[in-house]
PDB file of N, CA and C in Angstrom:
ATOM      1  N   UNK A   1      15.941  -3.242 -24.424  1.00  0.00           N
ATOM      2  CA  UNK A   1      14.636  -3.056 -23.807  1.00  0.00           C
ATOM      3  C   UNK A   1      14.817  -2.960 -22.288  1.00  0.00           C
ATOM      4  N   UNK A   2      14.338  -1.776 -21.555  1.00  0.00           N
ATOM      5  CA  UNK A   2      14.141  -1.778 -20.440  1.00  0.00           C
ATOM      6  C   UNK A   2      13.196  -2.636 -19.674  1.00  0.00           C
ATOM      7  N   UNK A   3      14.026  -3.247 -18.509  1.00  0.00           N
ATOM      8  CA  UNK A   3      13.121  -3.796 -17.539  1.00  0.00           C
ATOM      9  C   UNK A   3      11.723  -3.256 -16.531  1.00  0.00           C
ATOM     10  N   UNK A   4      10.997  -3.744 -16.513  1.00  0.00           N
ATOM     11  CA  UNK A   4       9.365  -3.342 -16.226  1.00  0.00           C
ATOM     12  C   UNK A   4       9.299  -3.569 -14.540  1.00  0.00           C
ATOM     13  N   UNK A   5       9.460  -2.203 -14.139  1.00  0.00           N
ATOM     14  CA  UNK A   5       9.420  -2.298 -12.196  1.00  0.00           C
ATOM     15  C   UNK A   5       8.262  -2.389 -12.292  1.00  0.00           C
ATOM     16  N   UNK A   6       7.919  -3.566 -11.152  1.00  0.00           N
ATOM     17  CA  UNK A   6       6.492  -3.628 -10.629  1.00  0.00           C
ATOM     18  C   UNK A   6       6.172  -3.594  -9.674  1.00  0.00           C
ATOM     19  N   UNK A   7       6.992  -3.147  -8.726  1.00  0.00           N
ATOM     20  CA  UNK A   7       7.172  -2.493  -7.416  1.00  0.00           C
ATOM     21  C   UNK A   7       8.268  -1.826  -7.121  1.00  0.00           C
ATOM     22  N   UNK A   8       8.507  -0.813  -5.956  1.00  0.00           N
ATOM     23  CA  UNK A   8       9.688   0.286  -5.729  1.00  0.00           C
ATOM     24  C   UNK A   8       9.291   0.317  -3.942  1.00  0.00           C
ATOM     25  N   UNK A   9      10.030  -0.137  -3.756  1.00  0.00           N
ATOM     26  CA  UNK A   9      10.381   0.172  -1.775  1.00  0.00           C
ATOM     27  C   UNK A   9      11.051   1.286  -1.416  1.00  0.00           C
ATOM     28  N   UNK A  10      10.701   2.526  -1.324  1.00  0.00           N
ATOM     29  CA  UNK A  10      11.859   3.799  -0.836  1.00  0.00           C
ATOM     30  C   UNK A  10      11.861   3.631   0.747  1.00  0.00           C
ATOM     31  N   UNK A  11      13.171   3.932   1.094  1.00  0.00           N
ATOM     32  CA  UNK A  11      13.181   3.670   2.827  1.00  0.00           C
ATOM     33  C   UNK A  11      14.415   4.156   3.130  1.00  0.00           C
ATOM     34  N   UNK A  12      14.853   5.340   4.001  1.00  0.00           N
ATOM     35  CA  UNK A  12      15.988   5.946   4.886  1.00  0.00           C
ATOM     36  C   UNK A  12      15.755   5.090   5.985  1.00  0.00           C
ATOM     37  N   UNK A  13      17.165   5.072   6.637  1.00  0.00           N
ATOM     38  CA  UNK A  13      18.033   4.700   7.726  1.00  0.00           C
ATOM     39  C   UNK A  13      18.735   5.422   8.181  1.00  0.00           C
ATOM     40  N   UNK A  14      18.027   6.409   8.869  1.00  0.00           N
ATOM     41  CA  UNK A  14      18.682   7.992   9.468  1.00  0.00           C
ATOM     42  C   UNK A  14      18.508   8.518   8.402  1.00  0.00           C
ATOM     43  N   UNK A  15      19.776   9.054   7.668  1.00  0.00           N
ATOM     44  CA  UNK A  15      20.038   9.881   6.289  1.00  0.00           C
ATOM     45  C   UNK A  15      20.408   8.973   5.174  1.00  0.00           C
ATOM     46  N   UNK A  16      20.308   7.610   5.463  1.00  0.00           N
ATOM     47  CA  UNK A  16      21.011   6.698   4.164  1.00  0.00           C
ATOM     48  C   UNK A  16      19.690   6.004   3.202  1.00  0.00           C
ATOM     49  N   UNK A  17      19.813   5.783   2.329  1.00  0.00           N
ATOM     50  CA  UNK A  17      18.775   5.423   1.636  1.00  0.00           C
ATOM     51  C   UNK A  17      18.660   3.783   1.769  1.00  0.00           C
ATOM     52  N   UNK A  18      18.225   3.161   1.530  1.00  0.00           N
ATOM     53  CA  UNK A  18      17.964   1.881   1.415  1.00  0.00           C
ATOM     54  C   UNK A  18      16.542   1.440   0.553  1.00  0.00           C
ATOM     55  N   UNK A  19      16.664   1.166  -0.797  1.00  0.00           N
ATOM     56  CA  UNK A  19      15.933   1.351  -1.861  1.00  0.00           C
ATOM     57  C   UNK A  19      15.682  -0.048  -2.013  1.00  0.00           C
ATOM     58  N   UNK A  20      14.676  -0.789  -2.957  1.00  0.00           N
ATOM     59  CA  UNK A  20      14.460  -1.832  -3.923  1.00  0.00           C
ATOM     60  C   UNK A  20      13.414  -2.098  -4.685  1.00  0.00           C
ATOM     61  N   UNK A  21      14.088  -2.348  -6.003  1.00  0.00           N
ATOM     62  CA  UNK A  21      12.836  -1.810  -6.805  1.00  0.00           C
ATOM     63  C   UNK A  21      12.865  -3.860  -7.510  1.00  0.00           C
ATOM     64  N   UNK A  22      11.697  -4.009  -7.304  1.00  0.00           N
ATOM     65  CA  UNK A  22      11.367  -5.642  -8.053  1.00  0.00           C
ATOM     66  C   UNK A  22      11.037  -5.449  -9.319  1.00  0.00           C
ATOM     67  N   UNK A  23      11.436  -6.324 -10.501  1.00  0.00           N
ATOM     68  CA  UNK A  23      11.575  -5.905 -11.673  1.00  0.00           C
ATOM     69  C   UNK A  23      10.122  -7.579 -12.096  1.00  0.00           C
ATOM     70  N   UNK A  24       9.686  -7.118 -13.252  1.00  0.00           N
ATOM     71  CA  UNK A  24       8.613  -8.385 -13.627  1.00  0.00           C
ATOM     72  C   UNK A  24       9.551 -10.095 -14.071  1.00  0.00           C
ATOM     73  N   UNK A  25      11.034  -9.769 -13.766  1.00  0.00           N
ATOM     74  CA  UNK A  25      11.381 -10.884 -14.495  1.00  0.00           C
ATOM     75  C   UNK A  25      11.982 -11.619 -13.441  1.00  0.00           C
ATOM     76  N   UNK A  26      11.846 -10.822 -12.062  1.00  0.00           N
ATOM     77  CA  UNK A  26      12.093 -11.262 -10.797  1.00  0.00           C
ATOM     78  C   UNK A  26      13.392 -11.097 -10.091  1.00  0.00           C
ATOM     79  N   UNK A  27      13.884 -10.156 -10.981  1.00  0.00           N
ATOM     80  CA  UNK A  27      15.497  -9.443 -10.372  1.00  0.00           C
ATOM     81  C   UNK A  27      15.033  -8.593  -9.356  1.00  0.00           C
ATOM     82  N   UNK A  28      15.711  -8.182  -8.491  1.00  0.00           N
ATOM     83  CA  UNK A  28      15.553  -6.686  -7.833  1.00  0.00           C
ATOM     84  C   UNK A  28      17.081  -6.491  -7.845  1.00  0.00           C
ATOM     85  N   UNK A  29      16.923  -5.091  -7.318  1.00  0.00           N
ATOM     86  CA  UNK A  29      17.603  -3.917  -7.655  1.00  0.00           C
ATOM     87  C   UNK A  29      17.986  -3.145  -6.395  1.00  0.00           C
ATOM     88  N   UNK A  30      19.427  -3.248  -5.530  1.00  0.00           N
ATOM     89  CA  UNK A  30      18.897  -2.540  -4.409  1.00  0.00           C
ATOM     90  C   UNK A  30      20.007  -1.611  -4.198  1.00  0.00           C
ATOM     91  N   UNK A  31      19.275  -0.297  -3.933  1.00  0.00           N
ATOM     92  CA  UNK A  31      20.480   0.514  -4.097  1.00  0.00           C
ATOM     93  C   UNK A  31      20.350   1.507  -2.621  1.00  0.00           C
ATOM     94  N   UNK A  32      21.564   1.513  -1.993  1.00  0.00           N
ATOM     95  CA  UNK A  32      21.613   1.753  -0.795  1.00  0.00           C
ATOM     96  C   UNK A  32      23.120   2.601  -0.801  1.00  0.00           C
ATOM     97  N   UNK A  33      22.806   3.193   0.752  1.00  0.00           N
ATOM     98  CA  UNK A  33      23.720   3.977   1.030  1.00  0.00           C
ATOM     99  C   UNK A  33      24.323   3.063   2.317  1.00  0.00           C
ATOM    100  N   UNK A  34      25.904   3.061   2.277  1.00  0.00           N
ATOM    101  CA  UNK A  34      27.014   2.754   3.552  1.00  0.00           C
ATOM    102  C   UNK A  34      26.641   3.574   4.550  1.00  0.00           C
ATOM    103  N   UNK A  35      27.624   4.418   3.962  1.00  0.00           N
ATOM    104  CA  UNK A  35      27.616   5.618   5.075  1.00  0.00           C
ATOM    105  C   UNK A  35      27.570   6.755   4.338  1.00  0.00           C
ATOM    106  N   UNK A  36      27.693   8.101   5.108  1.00  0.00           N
ATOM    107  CA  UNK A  36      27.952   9.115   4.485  1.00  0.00           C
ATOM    108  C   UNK A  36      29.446  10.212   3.863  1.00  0.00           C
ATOM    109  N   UNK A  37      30.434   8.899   4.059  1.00  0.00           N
ATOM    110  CA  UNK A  37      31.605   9.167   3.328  1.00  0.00           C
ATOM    111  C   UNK A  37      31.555   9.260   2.306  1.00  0.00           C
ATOM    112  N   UNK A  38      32.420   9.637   1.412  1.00  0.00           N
ATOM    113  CA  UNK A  38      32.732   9.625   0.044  1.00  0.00           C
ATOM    114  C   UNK A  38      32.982   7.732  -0.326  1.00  0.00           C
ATOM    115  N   UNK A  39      32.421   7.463  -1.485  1.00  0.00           N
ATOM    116  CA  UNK A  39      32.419   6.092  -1.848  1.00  0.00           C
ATOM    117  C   UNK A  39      31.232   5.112  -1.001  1.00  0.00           C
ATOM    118  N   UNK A  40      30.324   5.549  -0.171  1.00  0.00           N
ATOM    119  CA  UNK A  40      29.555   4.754   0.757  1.00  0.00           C
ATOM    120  C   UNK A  40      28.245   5.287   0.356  1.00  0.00           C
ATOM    121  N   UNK A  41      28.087   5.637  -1.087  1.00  0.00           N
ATOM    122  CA  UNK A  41      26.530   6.497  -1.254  1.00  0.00           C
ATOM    123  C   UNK A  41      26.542   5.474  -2.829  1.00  0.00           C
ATOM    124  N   UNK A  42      24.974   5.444  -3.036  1.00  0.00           N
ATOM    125  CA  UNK A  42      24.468   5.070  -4.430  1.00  0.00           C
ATOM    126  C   UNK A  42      25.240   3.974  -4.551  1.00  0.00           C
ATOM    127  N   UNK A  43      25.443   2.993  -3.830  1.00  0.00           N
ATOM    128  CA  UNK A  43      25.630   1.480  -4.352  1.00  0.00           C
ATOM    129  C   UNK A  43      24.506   1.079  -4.633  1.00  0.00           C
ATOM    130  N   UNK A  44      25.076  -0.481  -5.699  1.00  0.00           N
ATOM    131  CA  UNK A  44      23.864  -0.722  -6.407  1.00  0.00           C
ATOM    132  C   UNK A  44      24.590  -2.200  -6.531  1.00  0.00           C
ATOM    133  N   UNK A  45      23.262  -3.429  -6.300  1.00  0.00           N
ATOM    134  CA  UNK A  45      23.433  -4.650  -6.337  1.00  0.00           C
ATOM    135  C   UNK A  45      21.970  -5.156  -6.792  1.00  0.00           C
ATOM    136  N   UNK A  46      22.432  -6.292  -7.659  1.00  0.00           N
ATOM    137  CA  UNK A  46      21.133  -7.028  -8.156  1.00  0.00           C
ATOM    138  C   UNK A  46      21.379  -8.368  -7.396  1.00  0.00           C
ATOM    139  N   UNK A  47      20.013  -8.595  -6.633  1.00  0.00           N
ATOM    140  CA  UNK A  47      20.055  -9.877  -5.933  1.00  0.00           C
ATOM    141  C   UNK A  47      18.349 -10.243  -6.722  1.00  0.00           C
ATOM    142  N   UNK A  48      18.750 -11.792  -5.856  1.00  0.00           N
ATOM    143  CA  UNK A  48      17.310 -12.284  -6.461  1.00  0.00           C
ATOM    144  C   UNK A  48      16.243 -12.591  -5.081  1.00  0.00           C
ATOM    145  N   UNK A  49      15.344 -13.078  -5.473  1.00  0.00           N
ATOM    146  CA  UNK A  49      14.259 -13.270  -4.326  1.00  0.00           C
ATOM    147  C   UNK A  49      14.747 -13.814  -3.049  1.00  0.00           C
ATOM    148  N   UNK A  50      15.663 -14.930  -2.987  1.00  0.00           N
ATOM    149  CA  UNK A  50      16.129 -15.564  -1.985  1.00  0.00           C
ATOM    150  C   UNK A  50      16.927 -15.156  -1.452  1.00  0.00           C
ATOM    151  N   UNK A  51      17.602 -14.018  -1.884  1.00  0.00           N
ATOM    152  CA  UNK A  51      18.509 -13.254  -0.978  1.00  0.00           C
ATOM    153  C   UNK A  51      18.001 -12.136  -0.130  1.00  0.00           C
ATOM    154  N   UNK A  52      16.203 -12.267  -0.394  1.00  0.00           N
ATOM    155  CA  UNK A  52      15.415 -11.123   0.438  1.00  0.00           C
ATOM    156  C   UNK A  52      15.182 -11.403   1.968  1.00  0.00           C
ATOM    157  N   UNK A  53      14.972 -10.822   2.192  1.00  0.00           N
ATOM    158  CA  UNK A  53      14.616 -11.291   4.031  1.00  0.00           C
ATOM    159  C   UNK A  53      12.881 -11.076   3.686  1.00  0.00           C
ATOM    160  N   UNK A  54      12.281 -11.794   4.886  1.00  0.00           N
ATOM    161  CA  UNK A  54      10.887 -11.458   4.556  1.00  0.00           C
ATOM    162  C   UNK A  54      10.202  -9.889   5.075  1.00  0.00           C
ATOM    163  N   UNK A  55      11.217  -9.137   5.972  1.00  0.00           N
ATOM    164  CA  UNK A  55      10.940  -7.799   5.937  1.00  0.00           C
ATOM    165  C   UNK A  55      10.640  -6.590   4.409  1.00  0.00           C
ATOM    166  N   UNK A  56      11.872  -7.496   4.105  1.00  0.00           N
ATOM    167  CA  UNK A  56      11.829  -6.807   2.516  1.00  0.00           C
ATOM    168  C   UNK A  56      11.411  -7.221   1.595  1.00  0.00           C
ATOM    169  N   UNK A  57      10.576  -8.434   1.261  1.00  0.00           N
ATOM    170  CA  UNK A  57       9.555  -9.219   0.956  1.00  0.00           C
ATOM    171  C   UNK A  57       8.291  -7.998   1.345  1.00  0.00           C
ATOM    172  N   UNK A  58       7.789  -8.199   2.420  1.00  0.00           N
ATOM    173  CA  UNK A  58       6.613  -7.355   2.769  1.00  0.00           C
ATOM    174  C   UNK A  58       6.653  -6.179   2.361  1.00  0.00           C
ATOM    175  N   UNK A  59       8.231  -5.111   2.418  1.00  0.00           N
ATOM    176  CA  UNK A  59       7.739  -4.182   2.238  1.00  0.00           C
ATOM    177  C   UNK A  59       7.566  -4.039   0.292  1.00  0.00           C
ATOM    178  N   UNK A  60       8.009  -4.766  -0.398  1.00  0.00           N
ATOM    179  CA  UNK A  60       7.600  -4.703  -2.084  1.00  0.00           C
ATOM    180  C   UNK A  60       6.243  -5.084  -2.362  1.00  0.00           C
ATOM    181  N   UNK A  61       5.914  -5.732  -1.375  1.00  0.00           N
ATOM    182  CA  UNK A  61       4.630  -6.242  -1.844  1.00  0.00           C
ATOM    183  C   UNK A  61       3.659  -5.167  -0.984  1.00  0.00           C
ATOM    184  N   UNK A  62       3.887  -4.768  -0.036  1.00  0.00           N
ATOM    185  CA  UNK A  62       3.274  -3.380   0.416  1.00  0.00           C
ATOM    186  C   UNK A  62       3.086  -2.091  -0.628  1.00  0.00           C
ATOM    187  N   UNK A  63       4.364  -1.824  -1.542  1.00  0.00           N
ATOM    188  CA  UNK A  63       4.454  -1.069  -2.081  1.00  0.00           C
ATOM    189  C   UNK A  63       3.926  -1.192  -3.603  1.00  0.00           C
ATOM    190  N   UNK A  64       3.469  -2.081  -3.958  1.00  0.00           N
ATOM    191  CA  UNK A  64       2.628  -2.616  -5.308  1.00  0.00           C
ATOM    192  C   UNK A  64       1.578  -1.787  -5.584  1.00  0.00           C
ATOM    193  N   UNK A  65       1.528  -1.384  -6.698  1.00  0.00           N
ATOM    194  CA  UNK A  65       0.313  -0.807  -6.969  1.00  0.00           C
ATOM    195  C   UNK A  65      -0.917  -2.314  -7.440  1.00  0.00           C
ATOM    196  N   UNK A  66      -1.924  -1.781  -7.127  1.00  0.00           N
ATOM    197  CA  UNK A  66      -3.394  -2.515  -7.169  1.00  0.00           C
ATOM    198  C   UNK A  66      -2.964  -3.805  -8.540  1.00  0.00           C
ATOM    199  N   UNK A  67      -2.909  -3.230  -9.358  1.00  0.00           N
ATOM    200  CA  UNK A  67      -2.565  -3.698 -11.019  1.00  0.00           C
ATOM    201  C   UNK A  67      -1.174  -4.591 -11.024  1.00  0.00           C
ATOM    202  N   UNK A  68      -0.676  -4.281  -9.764  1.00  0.00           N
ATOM    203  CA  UNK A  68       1.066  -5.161 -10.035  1.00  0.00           C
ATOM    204  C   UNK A  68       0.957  -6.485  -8.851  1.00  0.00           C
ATOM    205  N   UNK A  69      -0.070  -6.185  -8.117  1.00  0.00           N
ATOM    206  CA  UNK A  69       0.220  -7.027  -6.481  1.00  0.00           C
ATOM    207  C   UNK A  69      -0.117  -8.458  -6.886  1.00  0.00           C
ATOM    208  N   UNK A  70      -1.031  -8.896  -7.696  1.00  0.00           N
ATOM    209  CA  UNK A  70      -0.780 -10.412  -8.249  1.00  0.00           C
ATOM    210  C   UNK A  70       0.126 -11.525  -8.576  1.00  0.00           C
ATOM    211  N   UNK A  71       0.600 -10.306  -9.112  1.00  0.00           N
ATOM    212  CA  UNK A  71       2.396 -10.892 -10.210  1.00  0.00           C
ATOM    213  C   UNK A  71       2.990 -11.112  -9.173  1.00  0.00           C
ATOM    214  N   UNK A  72       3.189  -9.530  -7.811  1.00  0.00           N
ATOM    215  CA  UNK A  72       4.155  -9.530  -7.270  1.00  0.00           C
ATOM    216  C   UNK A  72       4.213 -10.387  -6.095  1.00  0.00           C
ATOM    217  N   UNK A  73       3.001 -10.507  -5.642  1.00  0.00           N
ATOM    218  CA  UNK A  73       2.750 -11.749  -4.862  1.00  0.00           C
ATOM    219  C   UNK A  73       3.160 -13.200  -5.460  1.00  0.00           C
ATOM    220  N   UNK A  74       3.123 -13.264  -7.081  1.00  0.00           N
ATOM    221  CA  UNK A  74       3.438 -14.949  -7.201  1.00  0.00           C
ATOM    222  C   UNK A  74       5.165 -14.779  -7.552  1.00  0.00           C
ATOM    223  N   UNK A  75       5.634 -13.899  -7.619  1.00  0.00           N
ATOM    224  CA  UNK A  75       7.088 -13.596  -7.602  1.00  0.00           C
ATOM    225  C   UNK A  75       7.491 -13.965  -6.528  1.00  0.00           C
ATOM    226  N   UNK A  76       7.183 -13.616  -5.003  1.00  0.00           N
ATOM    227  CA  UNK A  76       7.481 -13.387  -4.015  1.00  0.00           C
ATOM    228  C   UNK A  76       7.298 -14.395  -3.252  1.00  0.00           C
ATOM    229  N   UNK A  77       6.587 -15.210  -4.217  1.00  0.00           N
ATOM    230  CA  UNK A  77       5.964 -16.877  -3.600  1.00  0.00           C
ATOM    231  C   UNK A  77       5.329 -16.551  -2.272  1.00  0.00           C
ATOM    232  N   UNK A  78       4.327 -15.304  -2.112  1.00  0.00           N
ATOM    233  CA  UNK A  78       3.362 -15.004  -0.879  1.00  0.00           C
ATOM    234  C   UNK A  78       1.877 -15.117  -1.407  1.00  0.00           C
ATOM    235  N   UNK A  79       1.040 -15.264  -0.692  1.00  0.00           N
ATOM    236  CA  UNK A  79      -0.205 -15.256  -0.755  1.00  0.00           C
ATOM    237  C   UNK A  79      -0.512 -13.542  -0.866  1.00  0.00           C
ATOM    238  N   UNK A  80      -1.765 -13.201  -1.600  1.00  0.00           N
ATOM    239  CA  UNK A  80      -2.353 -11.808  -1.832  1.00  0.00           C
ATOM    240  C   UNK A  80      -3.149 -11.496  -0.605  1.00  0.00           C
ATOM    241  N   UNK A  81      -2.737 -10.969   0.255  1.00  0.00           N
ATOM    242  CA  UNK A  81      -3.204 -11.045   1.532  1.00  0.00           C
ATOM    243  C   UNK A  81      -4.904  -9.487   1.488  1.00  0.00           C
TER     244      UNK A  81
END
């Protein structure tokens, strides 16, 4: 069974991606680019909430749709602002 994103952060850094998508069971997912060498594109790491900064905190919970921002707020241990 696939995991249920309930938010998705898309975000470049010049030309590099810097992605994270929060999953309902409270994993995220962050898949980013090094550089633009060979081997420095489409990495992918699962961290958990406490390894977020609160920049990237805000921006998942920015990126919530109407129907997800509850959850993703008590995931995120933030208030529904």
């Amino acid at each position: 069974m696939d995991k249920k994103a309930i938010s998705v952060s898309n975000k470049m850094k010049g030309v590099l991606d810097d992605n994270y998508t929060l999953y309902a069971d409270g994993t995220v997912l962050h898949k980013y680019d090094k550089h633009i060498y060979p081997g420095g594109q489409d990495i992918e790491e699962y961290l958990t909430i406490n390894d977020l900064s609160s920049s990237v905190k805000q921006r998942l919970l920015e990126a919530a749709t109407k129907e997800n921002r509850e959850l993703v707020c008590k995931i995120l241990g933030r208030d529904n602002d």
